[in-house]
Protein backbone atom coordinates (compact mmCIF):
# COMPACT_ATOMS: atom_id res chain seq x y z
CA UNK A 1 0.00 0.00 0.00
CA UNK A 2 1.58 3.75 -0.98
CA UNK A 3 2.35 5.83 2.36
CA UNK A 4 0.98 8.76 -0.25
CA UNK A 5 -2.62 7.68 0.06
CA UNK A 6 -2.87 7.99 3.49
CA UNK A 7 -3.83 11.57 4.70
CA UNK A 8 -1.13 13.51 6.77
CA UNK A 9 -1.94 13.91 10.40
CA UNK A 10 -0.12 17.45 10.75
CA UNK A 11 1.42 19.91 7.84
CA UNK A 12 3.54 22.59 7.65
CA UNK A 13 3.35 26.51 8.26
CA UNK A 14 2.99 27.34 4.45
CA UNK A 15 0.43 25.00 4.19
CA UNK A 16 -1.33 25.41 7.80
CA UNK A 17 -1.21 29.53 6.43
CA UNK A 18 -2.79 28.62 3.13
CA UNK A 19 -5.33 26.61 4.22
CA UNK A 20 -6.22 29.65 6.92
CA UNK A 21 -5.80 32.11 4.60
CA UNK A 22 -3.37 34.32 7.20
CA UNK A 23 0.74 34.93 6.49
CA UNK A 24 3.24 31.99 7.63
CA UNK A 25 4.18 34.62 10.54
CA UNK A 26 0.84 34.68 11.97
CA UNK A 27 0.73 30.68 11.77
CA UNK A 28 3.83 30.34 14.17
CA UNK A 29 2.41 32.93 16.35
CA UNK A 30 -0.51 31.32 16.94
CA UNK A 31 1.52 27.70 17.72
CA UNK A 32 3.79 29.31 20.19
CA UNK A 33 0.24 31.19 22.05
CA UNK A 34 -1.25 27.37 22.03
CA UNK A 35 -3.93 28.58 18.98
CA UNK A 36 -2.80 25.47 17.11
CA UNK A 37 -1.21 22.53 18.10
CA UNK A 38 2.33 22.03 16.82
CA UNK A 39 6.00 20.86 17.68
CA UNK A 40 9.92 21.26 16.30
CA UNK A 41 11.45 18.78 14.43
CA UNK A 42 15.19 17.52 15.35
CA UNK A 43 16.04 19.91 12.43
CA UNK A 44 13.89 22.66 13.96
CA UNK A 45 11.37 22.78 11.62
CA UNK A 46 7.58 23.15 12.80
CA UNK A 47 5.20 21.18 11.87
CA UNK A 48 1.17 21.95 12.72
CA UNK A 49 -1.35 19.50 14.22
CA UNK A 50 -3.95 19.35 10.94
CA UNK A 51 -6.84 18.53 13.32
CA UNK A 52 -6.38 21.78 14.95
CA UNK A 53 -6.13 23.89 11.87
CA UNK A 54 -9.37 21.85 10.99
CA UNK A 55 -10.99 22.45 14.25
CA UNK A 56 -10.18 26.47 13.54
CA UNK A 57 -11.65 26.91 10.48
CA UNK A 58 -14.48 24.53 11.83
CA UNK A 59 -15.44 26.68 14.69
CA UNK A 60 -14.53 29.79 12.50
CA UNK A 61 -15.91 29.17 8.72
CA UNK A 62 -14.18 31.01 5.92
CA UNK A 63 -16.91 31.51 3.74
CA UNK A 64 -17.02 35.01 4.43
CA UNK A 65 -19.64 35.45 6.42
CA UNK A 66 -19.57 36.57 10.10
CA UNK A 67 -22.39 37.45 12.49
CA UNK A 68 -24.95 39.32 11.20
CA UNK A 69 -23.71 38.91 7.13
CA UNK A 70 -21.18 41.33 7.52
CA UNK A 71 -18.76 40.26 4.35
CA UNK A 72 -15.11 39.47 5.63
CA UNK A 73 -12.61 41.89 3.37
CA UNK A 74 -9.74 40.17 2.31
CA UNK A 75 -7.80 43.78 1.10
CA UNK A 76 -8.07 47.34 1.44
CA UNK A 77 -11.32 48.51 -0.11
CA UNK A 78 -10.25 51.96 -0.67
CA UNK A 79 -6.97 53.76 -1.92
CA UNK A 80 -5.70 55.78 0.42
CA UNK A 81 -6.54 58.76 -0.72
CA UNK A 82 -10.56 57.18 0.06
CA UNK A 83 -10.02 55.90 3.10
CA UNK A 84 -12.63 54.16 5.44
CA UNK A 85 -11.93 53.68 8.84
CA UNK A 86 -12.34 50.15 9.13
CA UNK A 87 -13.58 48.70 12.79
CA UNK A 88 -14.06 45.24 14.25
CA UNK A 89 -16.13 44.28 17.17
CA UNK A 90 -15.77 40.89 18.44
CA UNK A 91 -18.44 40.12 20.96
CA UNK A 92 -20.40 36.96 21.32
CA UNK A 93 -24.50 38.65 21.97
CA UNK A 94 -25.60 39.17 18.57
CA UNK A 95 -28.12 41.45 19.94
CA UNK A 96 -24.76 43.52 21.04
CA UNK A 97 -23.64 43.34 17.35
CA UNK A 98 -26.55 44.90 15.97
CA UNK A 99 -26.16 47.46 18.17
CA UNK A 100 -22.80 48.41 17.80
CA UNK A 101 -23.57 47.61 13.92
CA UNK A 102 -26.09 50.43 14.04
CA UNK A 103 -24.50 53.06 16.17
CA UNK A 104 -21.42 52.76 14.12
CA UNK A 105 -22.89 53.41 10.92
CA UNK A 106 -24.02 56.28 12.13
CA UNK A 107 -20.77 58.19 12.62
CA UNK A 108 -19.42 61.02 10.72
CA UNK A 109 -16.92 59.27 9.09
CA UNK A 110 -17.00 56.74 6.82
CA UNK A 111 -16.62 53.25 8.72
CA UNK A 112 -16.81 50.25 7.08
CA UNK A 113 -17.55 47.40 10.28
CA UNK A 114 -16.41 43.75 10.94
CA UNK A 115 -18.39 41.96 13.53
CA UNK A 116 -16.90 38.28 14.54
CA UNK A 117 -19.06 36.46 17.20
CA UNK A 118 -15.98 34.51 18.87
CA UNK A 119 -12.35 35.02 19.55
CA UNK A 120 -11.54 32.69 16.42
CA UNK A 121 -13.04 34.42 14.01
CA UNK A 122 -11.37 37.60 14.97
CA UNK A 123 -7.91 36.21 15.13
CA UNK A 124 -8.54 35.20 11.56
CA UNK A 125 -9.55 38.33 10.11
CA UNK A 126 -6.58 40.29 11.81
CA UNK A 127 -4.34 37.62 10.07
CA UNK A 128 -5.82 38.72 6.94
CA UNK A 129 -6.97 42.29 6.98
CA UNK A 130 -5.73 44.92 9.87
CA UNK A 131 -8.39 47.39 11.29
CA UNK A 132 -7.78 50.33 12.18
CA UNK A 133 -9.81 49.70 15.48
CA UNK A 134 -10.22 46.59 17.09
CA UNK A 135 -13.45 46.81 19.80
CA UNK A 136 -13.83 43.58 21.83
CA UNK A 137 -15.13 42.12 24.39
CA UNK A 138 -13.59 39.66 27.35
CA UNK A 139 -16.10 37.44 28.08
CA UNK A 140 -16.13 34.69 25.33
CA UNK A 141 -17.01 30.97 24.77
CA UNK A 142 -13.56 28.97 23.84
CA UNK A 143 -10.76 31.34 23.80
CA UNK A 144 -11.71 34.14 25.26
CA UNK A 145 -10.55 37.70 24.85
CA UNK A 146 -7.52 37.38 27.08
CA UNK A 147 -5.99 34.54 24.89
CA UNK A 148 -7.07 36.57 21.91
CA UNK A 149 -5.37 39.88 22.98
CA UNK A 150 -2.28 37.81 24.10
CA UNK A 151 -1.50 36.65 20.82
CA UNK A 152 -2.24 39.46 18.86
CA UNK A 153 0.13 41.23 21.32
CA UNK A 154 3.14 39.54 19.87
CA UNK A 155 1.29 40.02 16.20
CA UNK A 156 3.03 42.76 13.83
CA UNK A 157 -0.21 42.79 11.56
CA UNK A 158 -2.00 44.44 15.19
CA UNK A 159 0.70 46.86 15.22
CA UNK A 160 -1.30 49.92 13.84
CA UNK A 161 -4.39 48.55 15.35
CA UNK A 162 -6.09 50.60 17.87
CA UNK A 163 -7.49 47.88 20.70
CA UNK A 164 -9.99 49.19 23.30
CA UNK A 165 -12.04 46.69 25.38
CA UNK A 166 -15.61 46.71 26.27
CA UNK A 167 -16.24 44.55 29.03
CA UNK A 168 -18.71 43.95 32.19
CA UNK A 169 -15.76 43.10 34.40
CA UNK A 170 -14.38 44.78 36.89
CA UNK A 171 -10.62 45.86 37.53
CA UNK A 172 -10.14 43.05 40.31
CA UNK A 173 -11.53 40.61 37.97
CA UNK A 174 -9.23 41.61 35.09
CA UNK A 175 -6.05 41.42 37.52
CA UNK A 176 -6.86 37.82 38.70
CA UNK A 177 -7.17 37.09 35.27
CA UNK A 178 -3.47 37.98 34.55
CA UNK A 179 -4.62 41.55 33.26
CA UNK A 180 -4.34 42.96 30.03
CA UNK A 181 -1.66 44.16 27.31
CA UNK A 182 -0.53 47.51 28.15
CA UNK A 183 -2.32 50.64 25.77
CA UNK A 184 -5.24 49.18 25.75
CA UNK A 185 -8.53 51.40 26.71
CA UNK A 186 -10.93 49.65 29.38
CA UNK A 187 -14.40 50.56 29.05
CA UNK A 188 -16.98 49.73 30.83
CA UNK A 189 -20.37 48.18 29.86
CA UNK A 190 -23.39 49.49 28.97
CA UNK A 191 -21.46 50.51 26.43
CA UNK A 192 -20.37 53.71 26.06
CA UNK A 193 -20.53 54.99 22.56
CA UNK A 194 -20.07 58.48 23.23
CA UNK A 195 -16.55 57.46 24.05
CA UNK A 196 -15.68 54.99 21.06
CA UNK A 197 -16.89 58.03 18.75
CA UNK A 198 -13.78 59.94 19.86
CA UNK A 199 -11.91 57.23 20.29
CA UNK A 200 -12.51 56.66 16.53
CA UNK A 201 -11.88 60.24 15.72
CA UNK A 202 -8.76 60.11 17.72
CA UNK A 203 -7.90 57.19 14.84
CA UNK A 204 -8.86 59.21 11.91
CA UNK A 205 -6.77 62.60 12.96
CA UNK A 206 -4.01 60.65 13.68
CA UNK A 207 -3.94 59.70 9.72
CA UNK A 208 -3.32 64.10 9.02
CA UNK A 209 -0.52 64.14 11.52
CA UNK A 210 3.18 64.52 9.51
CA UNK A 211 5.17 61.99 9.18
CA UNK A 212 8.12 61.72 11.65
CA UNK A 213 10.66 60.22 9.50
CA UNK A 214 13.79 62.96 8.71
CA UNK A 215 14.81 64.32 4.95
């Protein structure tokens, strides 16, 4: 019997990356935050668990479709010279969602929104498209927003993202829970829209300011 006919049990990065759709980069950063399952060869080369790569895209489907039918982009949408801001909101209430959905599109500015329902979803879209502000909550069936803001931490594609978080819990509870990342915003819930307005017009001035780099 060939050894070719019988399916691999783990893959590679390249291959772990294209089947996610994310950069080779954002693979191994999700093995070393325990995302995916994977280990070092003797000649140091990592190989991925395929299960887990399955069991991401299974509890995050790449179809392009995320709570509420909001379309998944997979580039910018504008030139620069158009530019949306672009937001995401993970948070698992859908009724939540709609509302940040709806308050949203009625800022000033242009925003074009991203909603993802779980932690997995949203760590899939940053490996493929950065926002320019990431909204999330804590609270969150599987890996939860602590896990999620973890990795993205070490993430250069979250970089340029601006992360504030939304969240019912308390400072106490956040501390026993290890804390969070520092520059992140803490807001509390209900949530406060007023706030994430500015916040997001903090975002789009910072686009006019000069660049810092010398002639």
């Amino acid at each position: 019997m060939s050894t070719s006919s019988v399916p691999k049990s783990f893959c590679t990065t390249k291959e772990a990356a294209t089947l996610l759709g994310v950069s080779v980069g954002t693979v191994q950063l999700w093995s070393e935050s325990g995302l995916l399952q994977a280990w070092k060869t003797a000649g140091g080369h990592r190989r991925v668990i395929r299960e887990s790569v399955e069991r991401l895209l299974h509890k995050s489907p790449v179809t392009g479709r995320r709570a509420g039918d909001v379309p998944i982009p997979t580039s910018p949408v504008l030139a620069p010279a158009a530019r949306q801001l672009s937001v995401l909101v993970v948070e698992d209430d859908a009724s939540l969602l709609r509302l940040y959905q709806a308050r949203i599109a009625s800022w000033p500015m242009a925003s074009q929104v991203v909603v993802a329902d779980n932690a997995f979803a949203a760590l899939l879209i940053m490996g493929r498209t950065c926002p320019d502000l990431l909204i999330t909550d804590l609270r969150m069936p599987g890996i939860d927003g602590f896990v999620m803001l973890s990795a993205l931490q070490k993430a250069p594609e979250a970089a340029n993202t601006r992360i504030v978080v939304v969240t019912g819990m308390d400072k106490p509870e956040i501390n026993a829970r290890g804390g969070l990342p520092l520059g992140m915003e803490v807001l509390g819930k209900p949530i406060p829209f007023d706030r994430l307005q500015q916040i997001a017009v903090e975002v789009v001035a910072s686009w006019q300011l000069p660049s810092q780099s010398g002639h």
